[in-house]
Every structure is written in C-alpha cells, then in structure tokens.
PDB file of N, CA and C in Angstrom:
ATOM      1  N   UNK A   1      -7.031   4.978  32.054  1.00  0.00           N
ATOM      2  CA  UNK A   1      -5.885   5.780  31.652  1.00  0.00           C
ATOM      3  C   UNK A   1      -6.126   6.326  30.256  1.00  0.00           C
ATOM      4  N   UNK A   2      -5.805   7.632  30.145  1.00  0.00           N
ATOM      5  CA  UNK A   2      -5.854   8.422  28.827  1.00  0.00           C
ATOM      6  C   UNK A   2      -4.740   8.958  27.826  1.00  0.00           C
ATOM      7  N   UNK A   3      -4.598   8.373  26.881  1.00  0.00           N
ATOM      8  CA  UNK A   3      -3.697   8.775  25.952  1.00  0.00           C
ATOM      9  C   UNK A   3      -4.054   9.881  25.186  1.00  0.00           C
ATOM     10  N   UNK A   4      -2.600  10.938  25.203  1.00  0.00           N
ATOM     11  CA  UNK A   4      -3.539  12.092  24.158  1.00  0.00           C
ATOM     12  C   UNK A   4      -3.355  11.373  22.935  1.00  0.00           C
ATOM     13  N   UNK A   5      -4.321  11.682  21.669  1.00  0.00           N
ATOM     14  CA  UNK A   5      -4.355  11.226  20.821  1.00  0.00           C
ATOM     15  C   UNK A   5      -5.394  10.059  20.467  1.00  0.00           C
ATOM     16  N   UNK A   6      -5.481   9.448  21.568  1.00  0.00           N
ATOM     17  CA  UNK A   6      -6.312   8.255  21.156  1.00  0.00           C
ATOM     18  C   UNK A   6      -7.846   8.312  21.367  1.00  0.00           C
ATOM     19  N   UNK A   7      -8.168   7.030  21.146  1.00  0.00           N
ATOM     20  CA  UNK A   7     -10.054   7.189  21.409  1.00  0.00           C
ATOM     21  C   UNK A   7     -10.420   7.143  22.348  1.00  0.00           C
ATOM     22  N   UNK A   8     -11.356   7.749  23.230  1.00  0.00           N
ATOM     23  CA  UNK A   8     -12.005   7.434  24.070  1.00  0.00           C
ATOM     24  C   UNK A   8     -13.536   6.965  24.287  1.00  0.00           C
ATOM     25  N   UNK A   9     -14.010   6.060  24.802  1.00  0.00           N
ATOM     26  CA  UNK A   9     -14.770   5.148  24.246  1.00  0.00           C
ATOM     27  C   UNK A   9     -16.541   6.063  25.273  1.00  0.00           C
ATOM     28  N   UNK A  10     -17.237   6.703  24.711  1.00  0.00           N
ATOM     29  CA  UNK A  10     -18.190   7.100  25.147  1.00  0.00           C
ATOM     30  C   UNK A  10     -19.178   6.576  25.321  1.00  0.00           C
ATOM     31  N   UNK A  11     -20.572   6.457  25.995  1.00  0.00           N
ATOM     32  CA  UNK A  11     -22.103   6.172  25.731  1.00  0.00           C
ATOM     33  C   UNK A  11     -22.753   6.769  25.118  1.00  0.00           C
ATOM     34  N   UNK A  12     -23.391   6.167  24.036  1.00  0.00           N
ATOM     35  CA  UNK A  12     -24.170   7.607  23.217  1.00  0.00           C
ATOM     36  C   UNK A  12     -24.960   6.967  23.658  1.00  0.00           C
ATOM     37  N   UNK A  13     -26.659   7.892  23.974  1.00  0.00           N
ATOM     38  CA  UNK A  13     -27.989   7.815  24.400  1.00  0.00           C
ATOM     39  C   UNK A  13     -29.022   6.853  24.477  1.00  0.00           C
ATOM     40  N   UNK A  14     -28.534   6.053  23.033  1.00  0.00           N
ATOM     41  CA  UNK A  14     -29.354   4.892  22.768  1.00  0.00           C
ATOM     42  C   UNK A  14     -28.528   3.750  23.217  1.00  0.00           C
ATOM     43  N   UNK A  15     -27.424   3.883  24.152  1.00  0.00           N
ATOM     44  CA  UNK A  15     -26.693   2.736  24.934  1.00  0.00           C
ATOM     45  C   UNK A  15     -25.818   1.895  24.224  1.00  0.00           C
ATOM     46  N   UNK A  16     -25.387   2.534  22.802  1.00  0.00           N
ATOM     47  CA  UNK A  16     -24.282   1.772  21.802  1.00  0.00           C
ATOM     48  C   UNK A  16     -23.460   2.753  22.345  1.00  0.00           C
ATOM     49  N   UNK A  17     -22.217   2.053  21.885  1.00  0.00           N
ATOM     50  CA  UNK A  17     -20.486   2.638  22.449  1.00  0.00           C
ATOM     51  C   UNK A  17     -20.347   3.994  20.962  1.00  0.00           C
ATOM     52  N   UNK A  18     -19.754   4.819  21.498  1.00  0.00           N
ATOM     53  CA  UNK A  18     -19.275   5.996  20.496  1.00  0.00           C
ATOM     54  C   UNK A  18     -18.073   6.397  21.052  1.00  0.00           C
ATOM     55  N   UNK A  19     -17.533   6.699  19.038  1.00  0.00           N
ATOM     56  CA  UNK A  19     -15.972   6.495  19.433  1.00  0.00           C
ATOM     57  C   UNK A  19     -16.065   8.045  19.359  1.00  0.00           C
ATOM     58  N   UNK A  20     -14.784   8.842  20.152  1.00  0.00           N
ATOM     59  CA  UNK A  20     -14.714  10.452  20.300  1.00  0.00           C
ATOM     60  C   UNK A  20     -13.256  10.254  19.915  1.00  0.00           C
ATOM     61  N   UNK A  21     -12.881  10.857  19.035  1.00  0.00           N
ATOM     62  CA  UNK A  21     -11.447  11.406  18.454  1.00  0.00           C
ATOM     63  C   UNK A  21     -11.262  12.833  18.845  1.00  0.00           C
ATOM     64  N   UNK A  22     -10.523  12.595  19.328  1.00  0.00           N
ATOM     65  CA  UNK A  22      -9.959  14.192  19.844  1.00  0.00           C
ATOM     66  C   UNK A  22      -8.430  14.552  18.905  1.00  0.00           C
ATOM     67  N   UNK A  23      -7.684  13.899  18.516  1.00  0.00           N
ATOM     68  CA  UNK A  23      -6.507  14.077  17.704  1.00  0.00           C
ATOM     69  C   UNK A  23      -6.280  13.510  16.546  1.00  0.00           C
ATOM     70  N   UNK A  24      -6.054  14.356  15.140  1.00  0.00           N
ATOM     71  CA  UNK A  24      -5.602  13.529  14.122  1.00  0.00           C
ATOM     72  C   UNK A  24      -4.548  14.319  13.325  1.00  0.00           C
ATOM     73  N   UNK A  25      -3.727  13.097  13.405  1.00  0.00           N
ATOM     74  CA  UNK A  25      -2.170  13.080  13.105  1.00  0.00           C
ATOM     75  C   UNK A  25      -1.922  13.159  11.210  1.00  0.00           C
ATOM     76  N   UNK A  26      -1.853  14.749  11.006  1.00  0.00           N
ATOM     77  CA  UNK A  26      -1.718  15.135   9.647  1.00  0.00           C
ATOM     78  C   UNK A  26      -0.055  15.344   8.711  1.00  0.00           C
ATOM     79  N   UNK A  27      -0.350  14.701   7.861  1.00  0.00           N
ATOM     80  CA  UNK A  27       0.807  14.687   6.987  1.00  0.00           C
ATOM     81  C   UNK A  27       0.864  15.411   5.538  1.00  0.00           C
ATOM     82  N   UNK A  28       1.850  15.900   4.822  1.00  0.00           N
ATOM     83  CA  UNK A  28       1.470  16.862   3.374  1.00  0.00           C
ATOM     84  C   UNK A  28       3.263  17.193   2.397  1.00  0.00           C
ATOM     85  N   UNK A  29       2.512  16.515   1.653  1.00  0.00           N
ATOM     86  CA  UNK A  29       3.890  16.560   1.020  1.00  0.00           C
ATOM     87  C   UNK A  29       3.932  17.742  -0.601  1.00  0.00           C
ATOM     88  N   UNK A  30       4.811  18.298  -0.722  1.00  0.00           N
ATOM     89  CA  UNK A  30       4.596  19.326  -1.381  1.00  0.00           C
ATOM     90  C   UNK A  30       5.449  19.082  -2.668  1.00  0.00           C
ATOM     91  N   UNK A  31       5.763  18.960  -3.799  1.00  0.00           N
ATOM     92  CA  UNK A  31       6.482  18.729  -4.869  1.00  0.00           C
ATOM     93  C   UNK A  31       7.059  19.775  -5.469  1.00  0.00           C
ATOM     94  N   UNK A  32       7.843  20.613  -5.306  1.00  0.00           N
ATOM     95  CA  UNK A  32       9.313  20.240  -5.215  1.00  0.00           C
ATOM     96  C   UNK A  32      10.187  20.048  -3.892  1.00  0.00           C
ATOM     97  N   UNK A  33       9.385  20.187  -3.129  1.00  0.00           N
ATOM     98  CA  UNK A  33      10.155  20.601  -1.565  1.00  0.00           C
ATOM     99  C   UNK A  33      10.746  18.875  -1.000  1.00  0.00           C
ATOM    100  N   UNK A  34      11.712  18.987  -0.370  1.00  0.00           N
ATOM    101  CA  UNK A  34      11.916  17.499   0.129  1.00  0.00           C
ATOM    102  C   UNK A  34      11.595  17.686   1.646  1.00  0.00           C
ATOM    103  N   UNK A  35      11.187  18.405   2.555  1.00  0.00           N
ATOM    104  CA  UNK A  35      10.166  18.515   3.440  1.00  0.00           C
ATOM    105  C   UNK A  35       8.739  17.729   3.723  1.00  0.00           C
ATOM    106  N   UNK A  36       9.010  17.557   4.649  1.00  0.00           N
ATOM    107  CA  UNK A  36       7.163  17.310   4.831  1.00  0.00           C
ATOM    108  C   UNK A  36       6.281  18.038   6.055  1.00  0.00           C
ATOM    109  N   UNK A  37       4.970  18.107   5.706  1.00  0.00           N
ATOM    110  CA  UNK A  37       4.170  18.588   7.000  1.00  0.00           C
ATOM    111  C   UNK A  37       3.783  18.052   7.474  1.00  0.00           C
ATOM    112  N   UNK A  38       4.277  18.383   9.136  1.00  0.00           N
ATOM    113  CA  UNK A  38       2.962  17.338   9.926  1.00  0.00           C
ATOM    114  C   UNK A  38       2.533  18.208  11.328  1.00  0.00           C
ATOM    115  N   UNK A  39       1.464  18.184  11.457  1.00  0.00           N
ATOM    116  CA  UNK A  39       0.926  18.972  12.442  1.00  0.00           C
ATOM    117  C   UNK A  39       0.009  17.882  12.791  1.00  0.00           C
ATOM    118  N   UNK A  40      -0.608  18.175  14.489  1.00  0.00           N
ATOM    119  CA  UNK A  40      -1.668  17.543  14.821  1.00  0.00           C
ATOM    120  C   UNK A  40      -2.827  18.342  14.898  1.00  0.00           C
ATOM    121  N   UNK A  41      -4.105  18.194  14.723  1.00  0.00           N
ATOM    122  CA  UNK A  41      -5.154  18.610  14.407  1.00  0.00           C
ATOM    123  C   UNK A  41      -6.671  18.225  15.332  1.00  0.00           C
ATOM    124  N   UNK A  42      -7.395  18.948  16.378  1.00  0.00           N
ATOM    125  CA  UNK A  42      -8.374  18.477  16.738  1.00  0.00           C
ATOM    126  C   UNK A  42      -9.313  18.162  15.071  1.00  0.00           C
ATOM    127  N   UNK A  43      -9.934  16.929  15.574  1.00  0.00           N
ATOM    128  CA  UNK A  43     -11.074  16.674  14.631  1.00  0.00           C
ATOM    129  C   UNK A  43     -12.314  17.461  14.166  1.00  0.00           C
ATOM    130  N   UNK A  44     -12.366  18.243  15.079  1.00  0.00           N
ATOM    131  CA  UNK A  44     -13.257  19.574  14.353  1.00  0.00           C
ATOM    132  C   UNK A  44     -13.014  20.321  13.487  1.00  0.00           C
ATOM    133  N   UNK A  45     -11.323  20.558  13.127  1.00  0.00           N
ATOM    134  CA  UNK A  45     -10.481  21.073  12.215  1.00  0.00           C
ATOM    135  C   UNK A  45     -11.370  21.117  11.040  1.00  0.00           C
ATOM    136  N   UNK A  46     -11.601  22.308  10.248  1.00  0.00           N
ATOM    137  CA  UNK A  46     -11.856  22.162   8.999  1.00  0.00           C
ATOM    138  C   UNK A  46     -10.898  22.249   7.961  1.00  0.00           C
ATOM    139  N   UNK A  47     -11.003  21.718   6.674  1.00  0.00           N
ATOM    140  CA  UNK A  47      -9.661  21.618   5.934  1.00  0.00           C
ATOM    141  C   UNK A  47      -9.084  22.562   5.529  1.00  0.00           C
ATOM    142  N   UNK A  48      -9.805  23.735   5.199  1.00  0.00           N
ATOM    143  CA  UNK A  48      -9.203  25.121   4.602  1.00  0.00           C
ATOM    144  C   UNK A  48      -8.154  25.559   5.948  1.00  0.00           C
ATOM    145  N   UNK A  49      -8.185  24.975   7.170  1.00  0.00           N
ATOM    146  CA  UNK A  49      -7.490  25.575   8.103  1.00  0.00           C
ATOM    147  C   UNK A  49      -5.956  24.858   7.839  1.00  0.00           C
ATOM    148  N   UNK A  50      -5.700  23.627   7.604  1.00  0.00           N
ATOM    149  CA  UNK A  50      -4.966  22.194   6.960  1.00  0.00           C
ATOM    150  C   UNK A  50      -4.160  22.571   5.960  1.00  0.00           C
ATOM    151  N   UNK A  51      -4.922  23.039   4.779  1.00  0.00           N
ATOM    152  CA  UNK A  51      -4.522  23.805   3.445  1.00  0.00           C
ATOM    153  C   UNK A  51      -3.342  25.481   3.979  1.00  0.00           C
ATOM    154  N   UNK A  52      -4.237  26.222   4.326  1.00  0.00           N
ATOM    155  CA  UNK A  52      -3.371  27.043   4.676  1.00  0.00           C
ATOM    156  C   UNK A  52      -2.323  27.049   5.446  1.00  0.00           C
ATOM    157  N   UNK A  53      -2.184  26.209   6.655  1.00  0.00           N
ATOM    158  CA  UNK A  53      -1.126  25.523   7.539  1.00  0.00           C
ATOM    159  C   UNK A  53       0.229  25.198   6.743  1.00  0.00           C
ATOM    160  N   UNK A  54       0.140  24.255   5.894  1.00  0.00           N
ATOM    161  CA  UNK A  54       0.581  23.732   4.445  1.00  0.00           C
ATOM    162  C   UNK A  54       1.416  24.551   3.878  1.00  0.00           C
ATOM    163  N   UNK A  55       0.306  25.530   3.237  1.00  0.00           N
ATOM    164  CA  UNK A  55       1.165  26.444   2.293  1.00  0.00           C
ATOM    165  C   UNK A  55       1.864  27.447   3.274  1.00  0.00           C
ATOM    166  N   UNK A  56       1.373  27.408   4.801  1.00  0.00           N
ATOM    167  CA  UNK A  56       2.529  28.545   4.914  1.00  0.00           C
ATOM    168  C   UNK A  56       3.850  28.054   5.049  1.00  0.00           C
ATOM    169  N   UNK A  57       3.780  26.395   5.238  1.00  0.00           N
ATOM    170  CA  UNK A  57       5.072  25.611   5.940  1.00  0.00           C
ATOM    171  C   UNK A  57       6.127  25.762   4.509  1.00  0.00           C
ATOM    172  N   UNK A  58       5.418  25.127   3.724  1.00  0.00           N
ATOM    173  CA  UNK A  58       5.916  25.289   2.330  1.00  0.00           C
ATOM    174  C   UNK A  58       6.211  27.142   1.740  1.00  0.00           C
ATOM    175  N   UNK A  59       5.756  27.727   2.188  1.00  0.00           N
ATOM    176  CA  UNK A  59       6.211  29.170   1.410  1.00  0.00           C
ATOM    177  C   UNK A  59       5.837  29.558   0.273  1.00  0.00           C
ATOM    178  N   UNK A  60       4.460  28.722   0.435  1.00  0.00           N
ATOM    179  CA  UNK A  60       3.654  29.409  -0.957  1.00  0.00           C
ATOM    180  C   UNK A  60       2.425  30.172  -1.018  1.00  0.00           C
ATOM    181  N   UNK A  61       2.048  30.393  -1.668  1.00  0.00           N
ATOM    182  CA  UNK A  61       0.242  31.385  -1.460  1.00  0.00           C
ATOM    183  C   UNK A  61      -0.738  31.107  -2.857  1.00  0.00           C
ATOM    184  N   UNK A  62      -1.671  31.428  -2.427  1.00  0.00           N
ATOM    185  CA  UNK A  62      -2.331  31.355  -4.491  1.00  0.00           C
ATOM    186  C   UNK A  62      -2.192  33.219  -4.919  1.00  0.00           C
ATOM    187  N   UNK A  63      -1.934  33.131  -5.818  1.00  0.00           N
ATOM    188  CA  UNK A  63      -1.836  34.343  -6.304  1.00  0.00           C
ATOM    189  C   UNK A  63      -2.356  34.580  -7.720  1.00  0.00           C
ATOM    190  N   UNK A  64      -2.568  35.771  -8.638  1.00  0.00           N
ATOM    191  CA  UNK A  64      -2.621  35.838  -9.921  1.00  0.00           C
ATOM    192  C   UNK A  64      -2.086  36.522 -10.432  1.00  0.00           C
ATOM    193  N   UNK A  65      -1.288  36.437 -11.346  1.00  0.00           N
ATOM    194  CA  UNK A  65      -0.366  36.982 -12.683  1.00  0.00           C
ATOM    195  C   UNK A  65      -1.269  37.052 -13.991  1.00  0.00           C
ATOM    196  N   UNK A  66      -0.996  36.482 -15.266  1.00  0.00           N
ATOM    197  CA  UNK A  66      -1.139  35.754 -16.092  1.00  0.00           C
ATOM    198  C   UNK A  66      -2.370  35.066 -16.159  1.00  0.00           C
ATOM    199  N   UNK A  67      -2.037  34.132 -14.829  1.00  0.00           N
ATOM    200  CA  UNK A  67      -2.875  33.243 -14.849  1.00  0.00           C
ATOM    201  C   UNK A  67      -3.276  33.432 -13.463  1.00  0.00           C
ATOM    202  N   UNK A  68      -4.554  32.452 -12.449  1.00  0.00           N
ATOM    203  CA  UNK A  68      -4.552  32.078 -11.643  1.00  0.00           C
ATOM    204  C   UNK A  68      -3.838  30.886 -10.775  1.00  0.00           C
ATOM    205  N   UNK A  69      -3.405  31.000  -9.852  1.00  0.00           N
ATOM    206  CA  UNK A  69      -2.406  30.092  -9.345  1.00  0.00           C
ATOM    207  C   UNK A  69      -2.976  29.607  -7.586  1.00  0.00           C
ATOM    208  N   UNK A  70      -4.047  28.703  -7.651  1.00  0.00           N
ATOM    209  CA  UNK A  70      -4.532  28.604  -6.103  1.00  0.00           C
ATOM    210  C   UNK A  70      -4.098  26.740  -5.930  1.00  0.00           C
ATOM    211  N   UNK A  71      -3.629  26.993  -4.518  1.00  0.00           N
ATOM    212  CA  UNK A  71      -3.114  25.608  -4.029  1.00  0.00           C
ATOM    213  C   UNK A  71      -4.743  24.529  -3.215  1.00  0.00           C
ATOM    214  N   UNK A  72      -4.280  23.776  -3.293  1.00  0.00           N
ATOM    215  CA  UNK A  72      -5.579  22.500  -3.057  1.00  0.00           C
ATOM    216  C   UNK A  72      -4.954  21.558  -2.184  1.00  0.00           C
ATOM    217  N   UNK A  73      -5.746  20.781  -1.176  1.00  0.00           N
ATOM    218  CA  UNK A  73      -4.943  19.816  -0.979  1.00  0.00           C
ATOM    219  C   UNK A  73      -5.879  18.187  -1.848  1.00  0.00           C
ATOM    220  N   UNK A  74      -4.845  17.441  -1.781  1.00  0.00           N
ATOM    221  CA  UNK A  74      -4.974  15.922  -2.565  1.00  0.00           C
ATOM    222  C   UNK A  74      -4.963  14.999  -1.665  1.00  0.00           C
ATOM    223  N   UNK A  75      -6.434  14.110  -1.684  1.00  0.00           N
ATOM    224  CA  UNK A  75      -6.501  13.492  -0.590  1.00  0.00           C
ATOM    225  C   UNK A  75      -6.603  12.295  -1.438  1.00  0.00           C
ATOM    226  N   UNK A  76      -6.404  10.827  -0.978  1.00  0.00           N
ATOM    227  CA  UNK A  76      -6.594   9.597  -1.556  1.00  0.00           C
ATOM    228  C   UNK A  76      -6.906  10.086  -3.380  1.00  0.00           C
ATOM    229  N   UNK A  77      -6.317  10.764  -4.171  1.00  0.00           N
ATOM    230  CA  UNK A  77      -6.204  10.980  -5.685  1.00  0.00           C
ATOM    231  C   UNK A  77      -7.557  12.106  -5.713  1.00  0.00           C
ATOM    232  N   UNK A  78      -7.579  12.464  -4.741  1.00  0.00           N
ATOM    233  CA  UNK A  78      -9.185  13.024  -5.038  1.00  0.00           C
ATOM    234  C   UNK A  78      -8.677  15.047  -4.658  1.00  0.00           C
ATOM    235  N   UNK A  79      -8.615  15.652  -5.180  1.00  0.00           N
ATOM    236  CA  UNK A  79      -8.533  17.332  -5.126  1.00  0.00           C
ATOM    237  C   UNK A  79      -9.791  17.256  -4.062  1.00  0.00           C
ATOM    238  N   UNK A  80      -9.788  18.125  -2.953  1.00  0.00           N
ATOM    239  CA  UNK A  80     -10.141  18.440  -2.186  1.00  0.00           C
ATOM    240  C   UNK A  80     -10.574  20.232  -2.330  1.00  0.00           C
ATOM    241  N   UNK A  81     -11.928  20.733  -2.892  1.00  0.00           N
ATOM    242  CA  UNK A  81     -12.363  21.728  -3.349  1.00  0.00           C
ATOM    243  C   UNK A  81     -13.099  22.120  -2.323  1.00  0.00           C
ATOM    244  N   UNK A  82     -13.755  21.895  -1.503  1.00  0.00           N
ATOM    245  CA  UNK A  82     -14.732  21.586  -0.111  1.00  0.00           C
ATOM    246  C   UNK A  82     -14.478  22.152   0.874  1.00  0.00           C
ATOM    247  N   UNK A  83     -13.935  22.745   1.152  1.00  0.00           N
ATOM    248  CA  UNK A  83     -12.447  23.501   2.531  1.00  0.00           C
ATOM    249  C   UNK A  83     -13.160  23.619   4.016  1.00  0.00           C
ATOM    250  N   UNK A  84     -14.647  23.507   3.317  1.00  0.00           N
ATOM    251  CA  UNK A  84     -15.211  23.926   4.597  1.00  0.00           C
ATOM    252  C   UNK A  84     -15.713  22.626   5.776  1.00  0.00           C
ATOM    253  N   UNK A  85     -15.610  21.450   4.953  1.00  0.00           N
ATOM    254  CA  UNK A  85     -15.810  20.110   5.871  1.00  0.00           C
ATOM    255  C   UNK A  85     -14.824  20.042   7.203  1.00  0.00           C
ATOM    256  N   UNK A  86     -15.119  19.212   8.028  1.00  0.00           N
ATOM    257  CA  UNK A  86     -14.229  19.184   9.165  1.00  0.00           C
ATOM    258  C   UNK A  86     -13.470  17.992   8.376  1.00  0.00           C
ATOM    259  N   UNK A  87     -12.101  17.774   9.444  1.00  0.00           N
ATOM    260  CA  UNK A  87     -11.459  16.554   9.231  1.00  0.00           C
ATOM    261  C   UNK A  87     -12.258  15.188   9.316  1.00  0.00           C
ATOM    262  N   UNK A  88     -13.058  15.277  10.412  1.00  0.00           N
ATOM    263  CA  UNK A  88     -14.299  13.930  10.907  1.00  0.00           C
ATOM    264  C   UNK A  88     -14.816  13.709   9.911  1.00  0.00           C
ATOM    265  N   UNK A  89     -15.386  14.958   9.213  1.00  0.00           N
ATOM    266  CA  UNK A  89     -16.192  14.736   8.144  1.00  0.00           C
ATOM    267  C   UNK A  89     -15.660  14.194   6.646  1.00  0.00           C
ATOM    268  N   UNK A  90     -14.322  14.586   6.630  1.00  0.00           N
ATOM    269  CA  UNK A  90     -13.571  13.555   5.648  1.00  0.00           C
ATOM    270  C   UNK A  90     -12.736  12.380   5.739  1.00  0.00           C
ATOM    271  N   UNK A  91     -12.855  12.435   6.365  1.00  0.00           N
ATOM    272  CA  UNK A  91     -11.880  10.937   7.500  1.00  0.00           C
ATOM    273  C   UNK A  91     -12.918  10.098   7.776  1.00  0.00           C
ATOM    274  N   UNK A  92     -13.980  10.496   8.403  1.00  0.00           N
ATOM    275  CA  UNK A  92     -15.321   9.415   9.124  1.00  0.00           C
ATOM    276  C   UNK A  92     -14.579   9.359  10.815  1.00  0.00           C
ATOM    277  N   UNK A  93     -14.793   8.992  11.627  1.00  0.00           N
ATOM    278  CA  UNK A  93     -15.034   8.743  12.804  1.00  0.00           C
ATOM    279  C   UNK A  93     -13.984   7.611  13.603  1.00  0.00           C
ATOM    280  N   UNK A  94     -13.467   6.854  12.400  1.00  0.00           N
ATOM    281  CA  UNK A  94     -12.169   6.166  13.235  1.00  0.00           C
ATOM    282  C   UNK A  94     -10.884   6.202  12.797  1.00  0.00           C
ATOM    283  N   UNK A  95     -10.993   7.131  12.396  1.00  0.00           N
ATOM    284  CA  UNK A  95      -9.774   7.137  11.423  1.00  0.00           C
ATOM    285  C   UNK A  95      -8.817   8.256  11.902  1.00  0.00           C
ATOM    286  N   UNK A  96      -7.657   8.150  12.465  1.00  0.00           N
ATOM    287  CA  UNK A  96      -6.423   9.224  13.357  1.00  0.00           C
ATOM    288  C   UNK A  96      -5.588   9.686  12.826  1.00  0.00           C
ATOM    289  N   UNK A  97      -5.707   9.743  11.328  1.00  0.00           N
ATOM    290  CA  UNK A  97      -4.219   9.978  10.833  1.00  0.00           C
ATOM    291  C   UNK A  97      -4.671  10.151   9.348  1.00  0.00           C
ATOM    292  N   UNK A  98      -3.922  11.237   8.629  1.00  0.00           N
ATOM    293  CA  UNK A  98      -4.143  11.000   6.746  1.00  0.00           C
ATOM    294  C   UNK A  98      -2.663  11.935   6.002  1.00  0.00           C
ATOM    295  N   UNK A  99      -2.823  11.486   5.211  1.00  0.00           N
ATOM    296  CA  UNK A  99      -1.677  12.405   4.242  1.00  0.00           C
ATOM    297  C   UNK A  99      -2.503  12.773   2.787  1.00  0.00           C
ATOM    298  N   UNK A 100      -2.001  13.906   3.168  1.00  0.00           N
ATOM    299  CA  UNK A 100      -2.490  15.018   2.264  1.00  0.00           C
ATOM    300  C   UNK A 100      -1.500  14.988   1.318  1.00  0.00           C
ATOM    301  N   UNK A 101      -1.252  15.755  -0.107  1.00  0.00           N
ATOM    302  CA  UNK A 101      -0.335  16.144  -1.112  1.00  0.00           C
ATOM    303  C   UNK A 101      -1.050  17.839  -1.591  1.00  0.00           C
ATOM    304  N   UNK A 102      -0.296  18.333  -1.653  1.00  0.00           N
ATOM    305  CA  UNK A 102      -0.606  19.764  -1.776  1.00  0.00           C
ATOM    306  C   UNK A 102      -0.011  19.987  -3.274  1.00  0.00           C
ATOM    307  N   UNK A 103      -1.346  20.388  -4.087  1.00  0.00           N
ATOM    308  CA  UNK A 103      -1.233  20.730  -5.426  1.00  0.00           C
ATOM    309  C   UNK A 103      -1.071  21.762  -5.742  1.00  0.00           C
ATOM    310  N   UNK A 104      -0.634  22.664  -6.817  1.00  0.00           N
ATOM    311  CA  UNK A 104      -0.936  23.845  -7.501  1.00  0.00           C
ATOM    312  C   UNK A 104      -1.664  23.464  -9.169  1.00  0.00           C
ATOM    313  N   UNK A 105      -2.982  24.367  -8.641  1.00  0.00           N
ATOM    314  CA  UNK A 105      -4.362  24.261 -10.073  1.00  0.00           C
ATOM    315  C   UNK A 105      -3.688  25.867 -10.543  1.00  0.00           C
ATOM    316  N   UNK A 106      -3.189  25.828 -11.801  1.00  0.00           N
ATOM    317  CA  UNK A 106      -3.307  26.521 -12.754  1.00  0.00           C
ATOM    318  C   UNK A 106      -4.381  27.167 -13.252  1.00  0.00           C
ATOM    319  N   UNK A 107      -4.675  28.322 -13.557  1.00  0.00           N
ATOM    320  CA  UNK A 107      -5.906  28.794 -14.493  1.00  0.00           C
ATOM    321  C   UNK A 107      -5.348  29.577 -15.478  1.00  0.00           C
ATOM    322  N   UNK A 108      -5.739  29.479 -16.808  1.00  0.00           N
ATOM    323  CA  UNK A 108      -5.260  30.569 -17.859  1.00  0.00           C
ATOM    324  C   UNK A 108      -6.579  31.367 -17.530  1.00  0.00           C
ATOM    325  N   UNK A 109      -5.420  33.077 -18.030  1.00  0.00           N
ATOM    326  CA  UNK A 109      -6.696  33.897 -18.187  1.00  0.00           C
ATOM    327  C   UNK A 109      -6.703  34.658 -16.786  1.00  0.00           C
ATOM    328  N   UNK A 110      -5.872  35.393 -16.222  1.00  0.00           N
ATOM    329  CA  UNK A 110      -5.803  35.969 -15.087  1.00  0.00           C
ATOM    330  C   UNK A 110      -5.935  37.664 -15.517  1.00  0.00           C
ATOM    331  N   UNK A 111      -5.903  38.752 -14.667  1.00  0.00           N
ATOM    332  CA  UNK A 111      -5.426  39.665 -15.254  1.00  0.00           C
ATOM    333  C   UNK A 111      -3.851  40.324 -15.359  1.00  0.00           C
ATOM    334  N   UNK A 112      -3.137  41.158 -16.132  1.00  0.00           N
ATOM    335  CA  UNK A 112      -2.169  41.766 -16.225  1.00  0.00           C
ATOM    336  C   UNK A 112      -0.846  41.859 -14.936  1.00  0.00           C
ATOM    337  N   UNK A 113      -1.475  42.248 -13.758  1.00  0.00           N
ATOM    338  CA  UNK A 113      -0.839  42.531 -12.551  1.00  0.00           C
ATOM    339  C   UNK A 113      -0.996  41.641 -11.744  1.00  0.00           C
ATOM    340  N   UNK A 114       0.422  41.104 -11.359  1.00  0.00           N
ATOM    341  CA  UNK A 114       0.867  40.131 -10.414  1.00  0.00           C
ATOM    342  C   UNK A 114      -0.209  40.651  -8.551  1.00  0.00           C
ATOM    343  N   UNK A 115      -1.018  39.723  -8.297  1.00  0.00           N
ATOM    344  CA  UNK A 115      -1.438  39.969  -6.970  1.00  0.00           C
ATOM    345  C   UNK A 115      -1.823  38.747  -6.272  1.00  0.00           C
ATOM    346  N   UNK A 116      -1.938  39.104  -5.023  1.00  0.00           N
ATOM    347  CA  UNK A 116      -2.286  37.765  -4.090  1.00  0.00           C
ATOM    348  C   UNK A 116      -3.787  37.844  -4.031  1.00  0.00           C
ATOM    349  N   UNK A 117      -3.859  36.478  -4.292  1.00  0.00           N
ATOM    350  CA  UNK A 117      -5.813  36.129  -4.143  1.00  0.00           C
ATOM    351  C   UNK A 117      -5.927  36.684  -2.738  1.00  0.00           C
ATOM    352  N   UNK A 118      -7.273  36.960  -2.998  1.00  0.00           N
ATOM    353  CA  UNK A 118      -8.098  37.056  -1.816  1.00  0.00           C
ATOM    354  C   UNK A 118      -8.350  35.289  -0.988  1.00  0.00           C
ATOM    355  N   UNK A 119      -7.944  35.262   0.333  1.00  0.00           N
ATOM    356  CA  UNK A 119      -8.095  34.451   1.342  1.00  0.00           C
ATOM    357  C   UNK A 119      -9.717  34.219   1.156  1.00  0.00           C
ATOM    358  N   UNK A 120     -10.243  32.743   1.315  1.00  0.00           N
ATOM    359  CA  UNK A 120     -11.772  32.469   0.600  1.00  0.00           C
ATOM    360  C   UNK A 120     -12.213  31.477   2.104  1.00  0.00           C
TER     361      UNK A 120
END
C-alpha cells in the first residue's frame, strides 16, 4: 500500500535498499505577515522555484529604488544564495518536510528609479 507523500522503499543495483521521496512538505514564514506558507513540493524542486512561490504568497518581489531590495530564503540560520540546488539536494534523502523563513537583503547603492529586478 502507497501513501502519497511517503517513502517508497526501492532496490538500487548493488542490492542495498534506496529510499525515493516523492513529496516534501514545505513551510515559510515571512516577518511582518502573521500568515504562513505551505505548499507541497516534488523533491526535484529546485529552491529558486520555493523562493518565488513564497514571495508571491506573501506579496512581495525584489526590486530597486535607492537601494537593492532581493528576498532569500533562511534555512536552519543559514541564507540560502544557491537557488539552483534541488530540495534533495538540501534536505539529503530522508528528510520530508523543512521550514524556510523568508528574508529581505538590503543593498545600499541602487540607482535613482524605482524598478523590479530582473527574475535570475
């Protein structure tokens, strides 16, 4: 019997058991919002897909004024700069579930006119 979400227990080649995650259960909390995000995510997911999910739930974007203003997500205290890893690849292989915190990085030194970053 198969649960969505859970592991299913494979043969890898050399005849040890391999675990296959097919679902991981994402969380993101945004400061000031009393909301939270949660979406589910195949494990192939890469994070920049996570990040943007995020900011659209929340209603924000990176933009530049003044300054530069691009959002990140915060994983175990650690800024998450990398966007392009999968979830597997930051999670590891048994792991079904994480909470994110979604930052805003400041930059001084933008130019004059308020615009939206370019999507990276």
């Amino acid at each position: 019997m198969t649960n969505p979400g859970m592991q299913n227990e494979v043969t890898a080649q050399q005849g040890h058991p391999e675990i296959e995650r097919e679902i991981v259960r994402v969380s993101a909390d945004y400061l000031p919002s009393p909301k939270e995000f949660h979406h589910n995510y195949q494990d192939e997911t890469v994070v920049e897909t996570v990040r943007i999910d995020a900011m659209t739930f929340f209603g924000v974007k990176d933009f530049q004024d003044r300054n530069i203003h691009k959002f990140f997500l915060e994983f175990e205290s650690r800024v998450l700069e990398n966007t392009s890893q999968t979830l597997e690849q930051l999670l590891g292989r048994h792991r079904r579930s994480a909470h994110f915190n979604l930052i805003e990085r400041v930059t001084q030194g933008g130019g004059s006119n308020a615009s939206e970053l370019s999507k990276r």
